[in-house]
N, C-alpha and C. Protein backbone atom coordinates (compact mmCIF):
# COMPACT_ATOMS: atom_id res chain seq x y z
N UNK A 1 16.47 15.91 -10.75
CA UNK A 1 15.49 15.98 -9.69
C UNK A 1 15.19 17.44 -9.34
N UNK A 2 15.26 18.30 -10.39
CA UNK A 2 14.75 19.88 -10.11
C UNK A 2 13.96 20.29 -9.93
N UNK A 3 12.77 19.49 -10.95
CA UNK A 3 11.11 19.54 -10.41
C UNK A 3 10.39 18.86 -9.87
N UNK A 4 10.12 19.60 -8.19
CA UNK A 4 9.43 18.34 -8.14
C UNK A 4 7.81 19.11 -7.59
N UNK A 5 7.43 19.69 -8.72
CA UNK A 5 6.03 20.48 -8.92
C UNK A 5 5.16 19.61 -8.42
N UNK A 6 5.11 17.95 -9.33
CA UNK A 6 4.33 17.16 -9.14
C UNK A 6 3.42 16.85 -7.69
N UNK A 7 4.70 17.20 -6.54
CA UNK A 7 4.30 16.71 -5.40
C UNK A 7 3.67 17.73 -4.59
N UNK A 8 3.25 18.75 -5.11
CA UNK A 8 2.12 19.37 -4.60
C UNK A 8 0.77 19.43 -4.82
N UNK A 9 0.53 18.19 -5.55
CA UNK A 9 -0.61 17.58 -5.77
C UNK A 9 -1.38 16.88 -5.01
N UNK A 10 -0.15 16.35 -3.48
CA UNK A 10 -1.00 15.18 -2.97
C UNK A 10 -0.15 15.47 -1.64
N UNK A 11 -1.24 14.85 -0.52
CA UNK A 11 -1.35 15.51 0.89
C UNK A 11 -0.62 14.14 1.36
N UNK A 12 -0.23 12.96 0.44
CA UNK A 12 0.62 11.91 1.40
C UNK A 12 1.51 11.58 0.72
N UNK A 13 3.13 11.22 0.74
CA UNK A 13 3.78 10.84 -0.51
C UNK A 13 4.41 9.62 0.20
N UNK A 14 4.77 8.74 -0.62
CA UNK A 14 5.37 7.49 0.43
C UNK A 14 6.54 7.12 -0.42
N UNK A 15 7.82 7.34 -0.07
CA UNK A 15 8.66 6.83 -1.09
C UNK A 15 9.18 5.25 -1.00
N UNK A 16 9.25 4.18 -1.53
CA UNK A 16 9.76 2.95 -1.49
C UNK A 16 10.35 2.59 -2.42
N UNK A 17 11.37 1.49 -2.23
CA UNK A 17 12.37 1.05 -2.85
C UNK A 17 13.03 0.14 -2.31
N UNK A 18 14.48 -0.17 -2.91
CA UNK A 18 15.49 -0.92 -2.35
C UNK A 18 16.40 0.10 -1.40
N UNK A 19 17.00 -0.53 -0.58
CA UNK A 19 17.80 0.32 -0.02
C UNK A 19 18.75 1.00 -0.60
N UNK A 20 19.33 2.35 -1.25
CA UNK A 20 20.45 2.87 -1.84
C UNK A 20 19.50 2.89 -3.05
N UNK A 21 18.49 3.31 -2.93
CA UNK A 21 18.14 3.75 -4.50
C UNK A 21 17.68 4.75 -4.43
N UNK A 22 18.00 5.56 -2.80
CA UNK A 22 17.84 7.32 -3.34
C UNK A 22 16.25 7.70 -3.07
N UNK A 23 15.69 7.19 -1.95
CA UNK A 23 14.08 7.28 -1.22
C UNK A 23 14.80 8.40 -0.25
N UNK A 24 15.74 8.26 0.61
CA UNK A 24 15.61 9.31 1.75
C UNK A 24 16.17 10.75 0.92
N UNK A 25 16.87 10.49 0.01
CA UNK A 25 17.19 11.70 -0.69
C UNK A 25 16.27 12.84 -1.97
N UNK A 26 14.96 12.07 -2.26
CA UNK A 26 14.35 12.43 -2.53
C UNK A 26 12.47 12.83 -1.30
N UNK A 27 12.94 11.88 -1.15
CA UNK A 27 11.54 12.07 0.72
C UNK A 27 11.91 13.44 1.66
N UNK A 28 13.25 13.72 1.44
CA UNK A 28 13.81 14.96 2.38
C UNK A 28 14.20 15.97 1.32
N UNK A 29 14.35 16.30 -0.16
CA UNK A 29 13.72 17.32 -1.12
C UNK A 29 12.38 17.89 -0.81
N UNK A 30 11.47 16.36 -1.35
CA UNK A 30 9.45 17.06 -1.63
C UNK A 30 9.31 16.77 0.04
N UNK A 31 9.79 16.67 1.40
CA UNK A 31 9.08 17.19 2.52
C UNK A 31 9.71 18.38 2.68
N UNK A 32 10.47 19.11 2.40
CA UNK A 32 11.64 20.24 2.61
C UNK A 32 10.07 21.48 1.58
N UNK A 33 10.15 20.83 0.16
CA UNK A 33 9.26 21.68 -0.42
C UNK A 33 7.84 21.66 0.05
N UNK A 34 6.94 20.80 0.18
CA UNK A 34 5.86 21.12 0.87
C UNK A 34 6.01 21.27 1.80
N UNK A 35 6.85 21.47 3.17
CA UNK A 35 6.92 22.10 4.43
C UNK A 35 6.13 20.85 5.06
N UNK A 36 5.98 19.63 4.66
CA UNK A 36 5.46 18.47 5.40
C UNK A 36 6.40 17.48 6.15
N UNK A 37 5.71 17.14 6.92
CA UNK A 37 6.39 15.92 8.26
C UNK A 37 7.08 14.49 7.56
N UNK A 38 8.10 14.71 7.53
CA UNK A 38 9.25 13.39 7.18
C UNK A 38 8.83 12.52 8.24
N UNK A 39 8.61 11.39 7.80
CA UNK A 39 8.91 10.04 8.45
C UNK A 39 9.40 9.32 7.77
N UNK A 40 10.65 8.45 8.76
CA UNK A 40 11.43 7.72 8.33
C UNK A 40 11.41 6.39 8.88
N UNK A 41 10.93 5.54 7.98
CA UNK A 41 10.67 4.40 9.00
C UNK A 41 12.08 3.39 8.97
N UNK A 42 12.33 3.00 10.31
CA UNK A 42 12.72 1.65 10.19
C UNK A 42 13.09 0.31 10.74
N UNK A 43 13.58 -0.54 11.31
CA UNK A 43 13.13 -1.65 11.61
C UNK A 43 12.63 -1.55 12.71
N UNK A 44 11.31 -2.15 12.86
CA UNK A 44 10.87 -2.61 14.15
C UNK A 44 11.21 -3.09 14.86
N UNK A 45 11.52 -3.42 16.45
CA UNK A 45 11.88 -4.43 17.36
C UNK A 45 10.56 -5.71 16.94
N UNK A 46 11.23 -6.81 17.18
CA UNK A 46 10.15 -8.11 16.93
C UNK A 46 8.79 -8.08 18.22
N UNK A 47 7.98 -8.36 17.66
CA UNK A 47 6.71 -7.97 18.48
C UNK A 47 5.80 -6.55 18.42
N UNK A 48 6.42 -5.62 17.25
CA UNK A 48 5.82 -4.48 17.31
C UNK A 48 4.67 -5.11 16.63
N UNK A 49 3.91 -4.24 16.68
CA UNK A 49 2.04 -4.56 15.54
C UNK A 49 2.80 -3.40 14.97
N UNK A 50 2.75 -3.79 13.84
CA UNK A 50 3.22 -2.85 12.55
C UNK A 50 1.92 -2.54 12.18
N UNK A 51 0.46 -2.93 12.07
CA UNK A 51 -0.50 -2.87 11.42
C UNK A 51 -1.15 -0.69 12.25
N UNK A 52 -0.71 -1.56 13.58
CA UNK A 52 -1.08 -0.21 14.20
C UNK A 52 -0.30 0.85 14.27
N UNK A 53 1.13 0.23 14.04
CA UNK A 53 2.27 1.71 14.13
C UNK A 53 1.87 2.36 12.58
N UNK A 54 1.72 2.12 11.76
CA UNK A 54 1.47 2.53 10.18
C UNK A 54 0.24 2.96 10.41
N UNK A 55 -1.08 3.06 10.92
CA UNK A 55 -2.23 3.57 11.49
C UNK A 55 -1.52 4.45 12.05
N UNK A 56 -0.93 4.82 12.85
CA UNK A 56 -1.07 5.94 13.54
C UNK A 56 -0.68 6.74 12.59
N UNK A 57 0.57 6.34 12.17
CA UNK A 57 1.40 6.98 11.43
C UNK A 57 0.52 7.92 10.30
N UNK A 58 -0.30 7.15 9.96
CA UNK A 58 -1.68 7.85 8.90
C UNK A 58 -2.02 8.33 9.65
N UNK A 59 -2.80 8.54 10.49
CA UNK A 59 -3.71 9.08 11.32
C UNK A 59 -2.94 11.19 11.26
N UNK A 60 -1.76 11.25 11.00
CA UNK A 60 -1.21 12.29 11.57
C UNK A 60 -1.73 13.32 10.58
N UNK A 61 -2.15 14.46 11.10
CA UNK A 61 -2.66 16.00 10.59
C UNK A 61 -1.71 16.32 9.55
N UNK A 62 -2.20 16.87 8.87
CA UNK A 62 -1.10 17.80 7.37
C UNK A 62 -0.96 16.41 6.29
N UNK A 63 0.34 17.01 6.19
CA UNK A 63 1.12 16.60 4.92
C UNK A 63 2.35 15.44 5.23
N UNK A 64 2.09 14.27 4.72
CA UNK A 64 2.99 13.53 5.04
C UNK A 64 4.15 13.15 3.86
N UNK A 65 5.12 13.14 4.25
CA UNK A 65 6.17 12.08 3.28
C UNK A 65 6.82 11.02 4.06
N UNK A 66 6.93 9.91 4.11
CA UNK A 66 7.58 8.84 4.29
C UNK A 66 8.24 8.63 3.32
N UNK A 67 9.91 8.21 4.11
CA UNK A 67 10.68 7.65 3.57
C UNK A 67 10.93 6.39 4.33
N UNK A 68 10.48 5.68 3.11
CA UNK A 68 9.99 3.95 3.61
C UNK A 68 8.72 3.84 4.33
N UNK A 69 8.21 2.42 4.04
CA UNK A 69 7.04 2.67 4.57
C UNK A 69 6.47 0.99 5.32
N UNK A 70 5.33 0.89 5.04
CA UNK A 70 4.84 -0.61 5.36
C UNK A 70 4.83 -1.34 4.02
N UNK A 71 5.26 -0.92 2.73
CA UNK A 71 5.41 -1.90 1.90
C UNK A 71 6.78 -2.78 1.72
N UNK A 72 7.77 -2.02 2.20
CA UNK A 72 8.84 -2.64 2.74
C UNK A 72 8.90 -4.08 3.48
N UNK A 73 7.96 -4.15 4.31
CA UNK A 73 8.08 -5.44 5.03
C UNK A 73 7.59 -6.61 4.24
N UNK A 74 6.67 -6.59 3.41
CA UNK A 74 6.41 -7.40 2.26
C UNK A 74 7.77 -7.68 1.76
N UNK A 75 8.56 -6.90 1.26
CA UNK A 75 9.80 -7.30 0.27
C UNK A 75 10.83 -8.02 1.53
N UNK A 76 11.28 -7.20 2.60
CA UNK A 76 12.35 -7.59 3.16
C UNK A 76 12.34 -8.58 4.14
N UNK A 77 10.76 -8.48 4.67
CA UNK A 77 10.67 -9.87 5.95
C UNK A 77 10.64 -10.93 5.22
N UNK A 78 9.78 -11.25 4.29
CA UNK A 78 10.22 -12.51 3.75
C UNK A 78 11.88 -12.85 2.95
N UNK A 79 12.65 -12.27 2.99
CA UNK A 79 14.06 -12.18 2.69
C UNK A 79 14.61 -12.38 3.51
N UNK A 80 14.51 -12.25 4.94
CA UNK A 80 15.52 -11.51 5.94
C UNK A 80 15.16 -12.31 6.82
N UNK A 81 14.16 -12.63 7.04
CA UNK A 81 13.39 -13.23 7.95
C UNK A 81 12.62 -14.41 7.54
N UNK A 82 12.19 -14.76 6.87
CA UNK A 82 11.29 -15.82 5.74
C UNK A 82 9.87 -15.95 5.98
N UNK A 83 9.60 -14.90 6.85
CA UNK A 83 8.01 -13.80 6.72
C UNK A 83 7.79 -12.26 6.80
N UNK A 84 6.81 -12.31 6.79
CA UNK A 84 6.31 -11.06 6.59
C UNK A 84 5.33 -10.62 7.78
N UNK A 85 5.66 -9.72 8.93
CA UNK A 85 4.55 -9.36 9.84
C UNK A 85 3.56 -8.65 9.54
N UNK A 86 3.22 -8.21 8.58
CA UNK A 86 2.16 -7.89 8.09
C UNK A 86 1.29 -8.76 6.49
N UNK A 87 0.63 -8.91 6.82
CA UNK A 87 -0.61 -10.00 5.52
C UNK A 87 -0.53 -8.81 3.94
N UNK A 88 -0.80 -9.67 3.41
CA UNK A 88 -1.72 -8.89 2.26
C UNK A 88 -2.64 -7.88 2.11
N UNK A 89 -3.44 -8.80 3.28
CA UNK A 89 -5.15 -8.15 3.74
C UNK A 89 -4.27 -6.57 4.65
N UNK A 90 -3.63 -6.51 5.46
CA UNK A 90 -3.34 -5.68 5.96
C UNK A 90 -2.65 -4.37 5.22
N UNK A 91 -1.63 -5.15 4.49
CA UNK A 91 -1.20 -3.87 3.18
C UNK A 91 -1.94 -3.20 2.26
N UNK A 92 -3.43 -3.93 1.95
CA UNK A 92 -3.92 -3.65 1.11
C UNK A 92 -4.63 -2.26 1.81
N UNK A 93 -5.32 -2.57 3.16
CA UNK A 93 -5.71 -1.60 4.21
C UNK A 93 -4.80 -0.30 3.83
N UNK A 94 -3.43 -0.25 4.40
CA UNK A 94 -2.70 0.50 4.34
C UNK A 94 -2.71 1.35 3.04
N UNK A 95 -3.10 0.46 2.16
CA UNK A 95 -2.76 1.04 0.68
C UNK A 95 -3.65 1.92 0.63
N UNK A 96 -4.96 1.39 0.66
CA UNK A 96 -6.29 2.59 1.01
C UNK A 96 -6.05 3.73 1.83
N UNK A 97 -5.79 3.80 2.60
CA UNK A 97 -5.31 4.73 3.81
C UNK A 97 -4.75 6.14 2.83
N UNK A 98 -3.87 5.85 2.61
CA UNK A 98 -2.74 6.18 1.44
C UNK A 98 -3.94 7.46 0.48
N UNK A 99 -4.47 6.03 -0.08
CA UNK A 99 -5.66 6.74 -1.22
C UNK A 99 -6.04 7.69 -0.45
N UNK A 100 -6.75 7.38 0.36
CA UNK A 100 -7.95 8.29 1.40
C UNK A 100 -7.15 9.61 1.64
N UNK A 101 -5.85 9.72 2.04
CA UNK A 101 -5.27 10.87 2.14
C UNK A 101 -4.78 11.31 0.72
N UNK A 102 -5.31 11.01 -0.05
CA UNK A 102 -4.84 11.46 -1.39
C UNK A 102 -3.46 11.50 -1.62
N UNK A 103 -3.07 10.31 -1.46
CA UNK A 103 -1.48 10.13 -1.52
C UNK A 103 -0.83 9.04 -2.97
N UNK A 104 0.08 9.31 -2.89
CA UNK A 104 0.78 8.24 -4.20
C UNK A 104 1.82 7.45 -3.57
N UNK A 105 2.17 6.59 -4.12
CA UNK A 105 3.10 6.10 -3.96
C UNK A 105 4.42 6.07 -4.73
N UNK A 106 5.81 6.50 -5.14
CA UNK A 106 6.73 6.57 -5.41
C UNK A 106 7.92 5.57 -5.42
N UNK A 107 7.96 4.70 -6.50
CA UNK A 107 9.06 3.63 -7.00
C UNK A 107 9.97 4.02 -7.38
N UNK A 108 10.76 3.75 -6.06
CA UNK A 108 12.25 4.20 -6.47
C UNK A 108 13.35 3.41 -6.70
N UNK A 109 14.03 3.54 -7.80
CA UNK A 109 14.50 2.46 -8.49
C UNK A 109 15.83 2.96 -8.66
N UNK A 110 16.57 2.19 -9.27
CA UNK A 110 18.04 2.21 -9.31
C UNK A 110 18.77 1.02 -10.33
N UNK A 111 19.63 0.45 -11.10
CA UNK A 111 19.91 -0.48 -11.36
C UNK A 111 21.08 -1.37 -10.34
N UNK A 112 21.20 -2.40 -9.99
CA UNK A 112 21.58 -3.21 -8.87
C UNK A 112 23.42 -2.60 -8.36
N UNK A 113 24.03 -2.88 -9.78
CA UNK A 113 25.43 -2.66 -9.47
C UNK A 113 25.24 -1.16 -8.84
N UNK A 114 24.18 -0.03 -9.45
CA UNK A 114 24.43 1.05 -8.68
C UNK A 114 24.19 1.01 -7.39
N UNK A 115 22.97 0.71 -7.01
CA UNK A 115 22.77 0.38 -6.17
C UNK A 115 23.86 -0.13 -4.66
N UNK A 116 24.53 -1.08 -5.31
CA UNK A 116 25.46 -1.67 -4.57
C UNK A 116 26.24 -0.80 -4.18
N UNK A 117 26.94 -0.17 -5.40
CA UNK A 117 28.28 1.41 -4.95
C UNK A 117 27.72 2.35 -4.30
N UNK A 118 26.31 2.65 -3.95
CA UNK A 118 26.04 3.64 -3.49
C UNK A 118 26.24 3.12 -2.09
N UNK A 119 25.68 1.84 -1.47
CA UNK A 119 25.65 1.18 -0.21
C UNK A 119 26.98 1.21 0.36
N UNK A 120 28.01 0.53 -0.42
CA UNK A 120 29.74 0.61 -0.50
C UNK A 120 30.00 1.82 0.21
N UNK A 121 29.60 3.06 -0.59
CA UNK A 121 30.18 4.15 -1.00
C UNK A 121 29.38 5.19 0.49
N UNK A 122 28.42 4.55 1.34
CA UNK A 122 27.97 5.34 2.09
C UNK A 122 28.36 4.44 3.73
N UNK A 123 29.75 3.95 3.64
CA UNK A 123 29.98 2.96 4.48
C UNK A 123 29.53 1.53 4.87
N UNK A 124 28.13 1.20 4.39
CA UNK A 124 27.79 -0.63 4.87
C UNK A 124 29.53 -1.38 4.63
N UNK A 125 29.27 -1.83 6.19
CA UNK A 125 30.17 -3.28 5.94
C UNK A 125 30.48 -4.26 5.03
N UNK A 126 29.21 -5.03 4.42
CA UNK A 126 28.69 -5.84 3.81
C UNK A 126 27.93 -6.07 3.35
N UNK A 127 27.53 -4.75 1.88
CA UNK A 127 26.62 -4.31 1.12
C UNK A 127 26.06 -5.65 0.68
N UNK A 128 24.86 -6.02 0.57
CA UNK A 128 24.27 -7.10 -0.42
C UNK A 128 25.35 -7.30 -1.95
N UNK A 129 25.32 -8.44 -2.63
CA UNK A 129 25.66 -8.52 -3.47
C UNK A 129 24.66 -8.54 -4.94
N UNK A 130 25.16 -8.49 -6.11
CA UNK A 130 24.54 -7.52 -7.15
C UNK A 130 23.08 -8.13 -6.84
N UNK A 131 23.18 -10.11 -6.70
CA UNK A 131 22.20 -10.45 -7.02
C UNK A 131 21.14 -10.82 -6.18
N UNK A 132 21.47 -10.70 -4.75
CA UNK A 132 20.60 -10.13 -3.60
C UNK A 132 19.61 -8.59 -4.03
N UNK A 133 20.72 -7.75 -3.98
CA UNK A 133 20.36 -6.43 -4.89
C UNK A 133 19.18 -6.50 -6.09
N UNK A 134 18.77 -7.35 -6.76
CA UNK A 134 18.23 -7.68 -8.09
C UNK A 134 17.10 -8.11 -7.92
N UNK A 135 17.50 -9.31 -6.75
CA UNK A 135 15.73 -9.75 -5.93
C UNK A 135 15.19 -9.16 -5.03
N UNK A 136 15.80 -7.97 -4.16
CA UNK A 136 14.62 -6.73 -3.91
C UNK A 136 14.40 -5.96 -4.60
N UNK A 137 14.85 -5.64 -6.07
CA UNK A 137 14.17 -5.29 -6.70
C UNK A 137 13.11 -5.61 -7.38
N UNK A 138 13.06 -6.91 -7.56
CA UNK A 138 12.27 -7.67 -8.21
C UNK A 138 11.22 -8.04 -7.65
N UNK A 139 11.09 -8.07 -5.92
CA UNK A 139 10.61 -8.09 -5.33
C UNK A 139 9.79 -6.77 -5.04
N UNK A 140 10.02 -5.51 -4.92
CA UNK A 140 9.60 -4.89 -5.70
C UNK A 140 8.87 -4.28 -6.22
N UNK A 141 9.24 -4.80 -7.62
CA UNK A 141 8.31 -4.64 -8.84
C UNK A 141 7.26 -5.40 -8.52
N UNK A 142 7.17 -6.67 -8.29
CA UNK A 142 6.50 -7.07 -8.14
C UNK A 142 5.25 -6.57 -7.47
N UNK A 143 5.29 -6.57 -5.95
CA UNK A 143 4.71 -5.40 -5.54
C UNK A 143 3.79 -4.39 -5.58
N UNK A 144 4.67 -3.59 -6.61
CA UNK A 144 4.38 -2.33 -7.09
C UNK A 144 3.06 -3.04 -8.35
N UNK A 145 3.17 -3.75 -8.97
CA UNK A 145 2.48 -4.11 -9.62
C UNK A 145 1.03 -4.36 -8.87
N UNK A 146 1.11 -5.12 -7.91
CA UNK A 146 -0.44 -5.08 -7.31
C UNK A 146 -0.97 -3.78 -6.65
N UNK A 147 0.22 -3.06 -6.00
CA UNK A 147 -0.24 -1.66 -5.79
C UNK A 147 -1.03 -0.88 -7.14
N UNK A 148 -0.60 -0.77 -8.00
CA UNK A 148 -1.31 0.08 -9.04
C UNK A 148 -2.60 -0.21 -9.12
N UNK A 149 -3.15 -1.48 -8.63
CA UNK A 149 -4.46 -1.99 -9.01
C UNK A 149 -5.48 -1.03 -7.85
N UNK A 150 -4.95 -0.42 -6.73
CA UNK A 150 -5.68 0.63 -5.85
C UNK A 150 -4.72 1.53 -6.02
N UNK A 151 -3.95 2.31 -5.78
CA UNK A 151 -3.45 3.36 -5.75
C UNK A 151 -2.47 3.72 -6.93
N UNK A 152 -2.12 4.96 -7.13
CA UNK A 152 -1.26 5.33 -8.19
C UNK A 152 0.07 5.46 -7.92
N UNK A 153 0.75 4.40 -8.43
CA UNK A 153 2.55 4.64 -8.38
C UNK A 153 3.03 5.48 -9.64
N UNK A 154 3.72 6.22 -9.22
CA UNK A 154 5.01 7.03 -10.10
C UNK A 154 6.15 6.29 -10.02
N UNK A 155 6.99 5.42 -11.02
CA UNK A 155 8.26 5.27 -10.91
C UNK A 155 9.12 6.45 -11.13
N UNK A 156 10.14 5.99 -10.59
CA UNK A 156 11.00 7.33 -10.24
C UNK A 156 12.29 6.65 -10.55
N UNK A 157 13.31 6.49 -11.55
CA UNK A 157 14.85 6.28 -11.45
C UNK A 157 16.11 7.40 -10.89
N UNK A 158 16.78 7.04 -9.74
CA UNK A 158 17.58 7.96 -9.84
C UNK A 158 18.57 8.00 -10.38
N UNK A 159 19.01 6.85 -10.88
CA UNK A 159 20.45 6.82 -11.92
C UNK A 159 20.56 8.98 -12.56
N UNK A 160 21.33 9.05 -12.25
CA UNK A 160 21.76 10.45 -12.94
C UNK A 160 22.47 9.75 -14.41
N UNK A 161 22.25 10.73 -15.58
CA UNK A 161 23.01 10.31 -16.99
C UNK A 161 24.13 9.92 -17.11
N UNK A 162 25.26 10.81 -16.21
CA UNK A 162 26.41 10.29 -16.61
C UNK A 162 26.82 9.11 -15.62
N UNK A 163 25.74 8.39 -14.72
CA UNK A 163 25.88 7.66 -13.73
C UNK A 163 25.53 6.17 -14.80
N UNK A 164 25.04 6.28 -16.06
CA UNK A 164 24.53 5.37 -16.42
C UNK A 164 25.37 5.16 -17.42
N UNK A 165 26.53 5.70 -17.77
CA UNK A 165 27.15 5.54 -19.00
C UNK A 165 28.26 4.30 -18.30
């Protein structure tokens, strides 16, 4: 993760993922290097309008990086919760937003068991197991797949080499 040249290309960066796949550790690198405003999102109290907190959140002057964002709630409310407070129609909004600030989006990935040791390994109680772990990823990908159809994702793995042997 030495270069990250790329990200002075674009005035919004949004990193997403699973949890423990290494978004806040790369979101607090490229905002550190472009000298732009970290946001870190995360759970809402029930009853927030997420549609408008993520509006504002765009709305803000300069250079943004989020770590985590409104695509998150797609993957985890229906998991966690068995909806999603924000629609389709509304993410897709968001997704534009994104564009409009000339931003990308960033898939950050991990493979599950790592995933898991990193969660372990940074204190959680009761890290998800591999295969919880597997269906937010999959969840996801998934995702990420309709994102590409408006905006441009970069996948990003952080597995380091000797992390993968």
């Amino acid at each position: 993760m030495t270069d990250l040249q790329w990200a002075t290309n674009y005035d919004t960066i949004v990193f997403e993922g699973c949890d423990g796949a290494g978004k806040t550790t790369l979101a607090q690198a490229v905002a550190q290097q472009l000298n732009a405003t970290l946001i870190h999102a995360v759970l809402a109290p029930p009853g927030t309008d997420l549609l408008t907190t993520y509006s504002r959140q765009l709305d803000r002057d300069g250079r943004l990086v989020f770590d985590r964002c409104f695509l998150s709630e797609l993957v985890y409310g229906p998991i966690y919760r068995g909806t999603s407070r924000l629609t389709y129609q509304h993410v897709a909004a968001l997704v534009r937003r994104v564009v409009d600030r000339n931003g990308i989006f960033v898939h950050v990935t991990a493979p599950p068991a790592e995933i898991r040791r990193r969660l372990a390994a940074r204190g959680e109680e009761d890290p998800p197991d591999v295969n919880e772990i597997a269906l937010i990823c999959e969840r996801y990908e998934q995702l990420f797949r309709a994102v590409t159809t408006i905006a441009t994702v970069m996948p990003c793995s952080t597995v380091h080499p000797d992390e993968a042997a």
